[in-house]
C-alpha atoms as a PDB file:
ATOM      1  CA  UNK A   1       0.000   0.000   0.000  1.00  0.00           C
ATOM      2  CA  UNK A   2       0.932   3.339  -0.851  1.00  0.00           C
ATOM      3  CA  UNK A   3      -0.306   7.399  -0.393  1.00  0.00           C
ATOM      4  CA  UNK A   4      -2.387   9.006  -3.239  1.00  0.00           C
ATOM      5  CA  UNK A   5      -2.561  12.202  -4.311  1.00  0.00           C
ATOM      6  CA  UNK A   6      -5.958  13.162  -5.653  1.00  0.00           C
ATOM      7  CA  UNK A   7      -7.785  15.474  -7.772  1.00  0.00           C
ATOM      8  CA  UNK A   8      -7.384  18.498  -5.310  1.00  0.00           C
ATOM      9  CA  UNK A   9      -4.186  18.950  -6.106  1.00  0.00           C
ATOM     10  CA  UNK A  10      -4.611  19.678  -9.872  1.00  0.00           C
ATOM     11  CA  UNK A  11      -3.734  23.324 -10.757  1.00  0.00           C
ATOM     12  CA  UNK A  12      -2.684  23.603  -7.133  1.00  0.00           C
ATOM     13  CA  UNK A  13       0.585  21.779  -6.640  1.00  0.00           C
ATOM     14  CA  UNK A  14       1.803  23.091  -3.336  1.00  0.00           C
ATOM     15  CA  UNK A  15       4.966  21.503  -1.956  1.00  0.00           C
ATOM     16  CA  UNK A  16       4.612  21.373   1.189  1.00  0.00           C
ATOM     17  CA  UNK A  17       4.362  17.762   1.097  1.00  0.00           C
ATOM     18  CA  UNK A  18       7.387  17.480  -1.097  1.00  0.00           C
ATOM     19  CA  UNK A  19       9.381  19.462   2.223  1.00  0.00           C
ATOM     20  CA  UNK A  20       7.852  16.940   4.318  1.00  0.00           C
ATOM     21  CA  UNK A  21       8.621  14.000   2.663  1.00  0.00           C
ATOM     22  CA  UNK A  22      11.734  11.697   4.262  1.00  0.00           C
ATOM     23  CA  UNK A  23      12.109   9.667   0.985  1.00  0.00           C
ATOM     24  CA  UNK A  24      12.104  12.593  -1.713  1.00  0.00           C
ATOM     25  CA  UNK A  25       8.772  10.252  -3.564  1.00  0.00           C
ATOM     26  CA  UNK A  26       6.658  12.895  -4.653  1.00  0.00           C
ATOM     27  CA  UNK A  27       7.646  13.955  -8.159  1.00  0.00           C
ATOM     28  CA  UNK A  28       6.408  17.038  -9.909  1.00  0.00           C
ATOM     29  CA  UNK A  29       4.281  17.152 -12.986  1.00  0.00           C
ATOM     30  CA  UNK A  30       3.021  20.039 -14.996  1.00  0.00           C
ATOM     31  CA  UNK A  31      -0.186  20.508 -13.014  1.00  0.00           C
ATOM     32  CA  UNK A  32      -0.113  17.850 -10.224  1.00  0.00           C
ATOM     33  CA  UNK A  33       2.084  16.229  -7.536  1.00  0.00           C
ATOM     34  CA  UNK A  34       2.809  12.366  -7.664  1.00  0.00           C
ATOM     35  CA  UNK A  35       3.452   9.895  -5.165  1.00  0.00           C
ATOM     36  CA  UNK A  36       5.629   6.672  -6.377  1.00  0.00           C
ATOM     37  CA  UNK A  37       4.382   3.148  -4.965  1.00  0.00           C
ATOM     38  CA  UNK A  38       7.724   1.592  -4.755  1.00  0.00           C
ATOM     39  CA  UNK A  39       9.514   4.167  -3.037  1.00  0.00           C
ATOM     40  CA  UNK A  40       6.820   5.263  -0.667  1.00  0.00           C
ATOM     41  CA  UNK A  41       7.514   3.818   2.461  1.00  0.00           C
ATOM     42  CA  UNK A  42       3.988   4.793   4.167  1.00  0.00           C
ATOM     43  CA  UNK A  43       5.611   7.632   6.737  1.00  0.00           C
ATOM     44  CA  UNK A  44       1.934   9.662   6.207  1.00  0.00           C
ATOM     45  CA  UNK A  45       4.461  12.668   6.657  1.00  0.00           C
ATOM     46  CA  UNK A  46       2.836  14.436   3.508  1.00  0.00           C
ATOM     47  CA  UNK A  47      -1.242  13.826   4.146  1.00  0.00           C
ATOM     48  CA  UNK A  48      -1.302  16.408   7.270  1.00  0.00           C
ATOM     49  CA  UNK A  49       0.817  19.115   5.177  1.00  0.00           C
ATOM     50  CA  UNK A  50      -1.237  19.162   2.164  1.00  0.00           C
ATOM     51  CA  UNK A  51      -3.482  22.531   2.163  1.00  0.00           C
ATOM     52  CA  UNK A  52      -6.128  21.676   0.132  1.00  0.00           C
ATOM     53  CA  UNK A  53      -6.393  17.708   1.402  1.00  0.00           C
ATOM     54  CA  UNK A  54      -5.212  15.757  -1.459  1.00  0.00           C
ATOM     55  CA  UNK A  55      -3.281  12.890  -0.476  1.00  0.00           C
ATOM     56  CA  UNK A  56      -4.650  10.172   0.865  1.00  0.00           C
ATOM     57  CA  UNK A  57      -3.633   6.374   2.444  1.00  0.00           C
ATOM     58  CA  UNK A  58      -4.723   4.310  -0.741  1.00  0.00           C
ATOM     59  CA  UNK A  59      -7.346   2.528   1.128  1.00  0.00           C
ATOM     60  CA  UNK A  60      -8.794   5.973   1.814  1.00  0.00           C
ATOM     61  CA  UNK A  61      -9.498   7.050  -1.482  1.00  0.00           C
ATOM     62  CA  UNK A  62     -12.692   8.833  -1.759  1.00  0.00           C
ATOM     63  CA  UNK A  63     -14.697   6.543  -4.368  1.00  0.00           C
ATOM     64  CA  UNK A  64     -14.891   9.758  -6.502  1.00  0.00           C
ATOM     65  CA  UNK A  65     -11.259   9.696  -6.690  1.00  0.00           C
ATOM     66  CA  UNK A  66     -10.443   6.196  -6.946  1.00  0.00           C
ATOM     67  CA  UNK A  67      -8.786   6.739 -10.425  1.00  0.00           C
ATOM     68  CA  UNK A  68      -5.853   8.352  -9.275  1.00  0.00           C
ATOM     69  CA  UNK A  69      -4.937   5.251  -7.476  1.00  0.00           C
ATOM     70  CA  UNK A  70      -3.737   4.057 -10.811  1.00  0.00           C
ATOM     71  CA  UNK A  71      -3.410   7.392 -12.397  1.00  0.00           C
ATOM     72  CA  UNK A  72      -0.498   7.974  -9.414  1.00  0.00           C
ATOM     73  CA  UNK A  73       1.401   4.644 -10.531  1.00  0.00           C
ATOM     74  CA  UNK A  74       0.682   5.080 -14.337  1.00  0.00           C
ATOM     75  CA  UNK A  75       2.797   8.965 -14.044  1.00  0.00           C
ATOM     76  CA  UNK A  76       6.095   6.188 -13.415  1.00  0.00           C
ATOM     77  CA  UNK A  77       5.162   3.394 -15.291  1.00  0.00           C
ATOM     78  CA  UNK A  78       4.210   4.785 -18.650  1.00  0.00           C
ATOM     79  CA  UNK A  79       5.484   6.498 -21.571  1.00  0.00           C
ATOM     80  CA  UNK A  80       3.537  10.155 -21.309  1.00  0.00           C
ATOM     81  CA  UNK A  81       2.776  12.335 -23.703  1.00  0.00           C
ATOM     82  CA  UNK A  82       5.649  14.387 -24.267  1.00  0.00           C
ATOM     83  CA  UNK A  83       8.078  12.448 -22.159  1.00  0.00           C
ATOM     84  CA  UNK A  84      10.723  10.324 -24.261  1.00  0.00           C
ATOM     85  CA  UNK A  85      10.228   7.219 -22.363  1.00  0.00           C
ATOM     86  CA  UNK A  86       8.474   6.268 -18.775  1.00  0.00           C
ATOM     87  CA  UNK A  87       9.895   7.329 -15.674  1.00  0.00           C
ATOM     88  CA  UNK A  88      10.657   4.207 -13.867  1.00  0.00           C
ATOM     89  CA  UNK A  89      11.883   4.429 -10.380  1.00  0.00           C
ATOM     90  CA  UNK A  90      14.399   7.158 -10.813  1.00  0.00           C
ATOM     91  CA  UNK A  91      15.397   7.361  -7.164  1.00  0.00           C
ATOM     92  CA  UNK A  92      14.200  10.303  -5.598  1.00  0.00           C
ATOM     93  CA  UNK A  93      12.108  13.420  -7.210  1.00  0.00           C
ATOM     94  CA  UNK A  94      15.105  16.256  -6.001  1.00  0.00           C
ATOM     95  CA  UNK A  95      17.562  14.436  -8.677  1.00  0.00           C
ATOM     96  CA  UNK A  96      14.850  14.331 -11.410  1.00  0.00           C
ATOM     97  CA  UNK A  97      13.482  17.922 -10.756  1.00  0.00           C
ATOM     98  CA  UNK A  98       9.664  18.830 -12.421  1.00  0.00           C
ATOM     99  CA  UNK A  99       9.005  16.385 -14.839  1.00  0.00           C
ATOM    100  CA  UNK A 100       6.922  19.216 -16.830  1.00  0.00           C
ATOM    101  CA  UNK A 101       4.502  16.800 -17.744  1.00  0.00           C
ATOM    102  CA  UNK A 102       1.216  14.857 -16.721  1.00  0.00           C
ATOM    103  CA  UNK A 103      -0.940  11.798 -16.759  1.00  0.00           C
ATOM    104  CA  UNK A 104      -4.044  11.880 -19.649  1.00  0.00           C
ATOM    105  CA  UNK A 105      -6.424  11.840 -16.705  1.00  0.00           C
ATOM    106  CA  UNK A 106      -4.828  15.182 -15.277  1.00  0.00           C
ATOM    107  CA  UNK A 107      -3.738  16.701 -18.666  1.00  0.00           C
ATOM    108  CA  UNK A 108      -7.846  15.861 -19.640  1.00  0.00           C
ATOM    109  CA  UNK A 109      -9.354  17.514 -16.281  1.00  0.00           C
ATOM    110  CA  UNK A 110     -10.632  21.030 -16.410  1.00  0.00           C
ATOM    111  CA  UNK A 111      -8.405  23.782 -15.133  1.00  0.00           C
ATOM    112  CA  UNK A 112      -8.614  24.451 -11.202  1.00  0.00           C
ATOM    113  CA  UNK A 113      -7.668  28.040 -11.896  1.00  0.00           C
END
């Protein structure tokens, strides 16, 4: 099991959670944050930091929001649009820095702002 960030933090992408974070796991897209399964190791440092109440323990989902359970692993696993090749477990998000882009289901959802 892993954290999830949701559909609140679309257009928002506040860091605080990123700060937080012991194992540098939450990687920057171009309009949301992502958590990454394998190198979560389920602190829950980054739910109680998050302003707008994003992230979630994946058995906590909100059934409204149960497709960023997969959406979250699918922003490491496959080949996005605009990205060369999928990101894989690159070892911490610092090293990578913003990954500039995003996951069809965020790219698709309406702007926040």
């Amino acid at each position: 099991m892993t954290y999830v960030i949701a559909e609140p933090c679309i257009d928002v992408v506040d860091r605080a959670c990123v700060e937080e974070c012991p194992v540098d796991c939450i990687y920057e897209g171009a309009r949301a944050l992502y958590i990454h399964p394998d190198e979560c190791v389920d602190c829950g440092a980054c739910e109680p930091v998050c302003p707008v109440e994003a992230i979630f323990y994946e058995d906590d989902v909100p059934a409204a929001w149960s497709e960023f359970i997969a959406d979250n692993a699918r922003f490491f696993t496959e080949a996005l649009p605009g990205a060369v090749a999928a990101l894989g477990s690159p070892g911490g998000a610092a090293k990578l820095g913003r990954a500039g882009v995003d996951t069809p289901l965020v790219t698709g959802h309406p702007s926040h702002t």
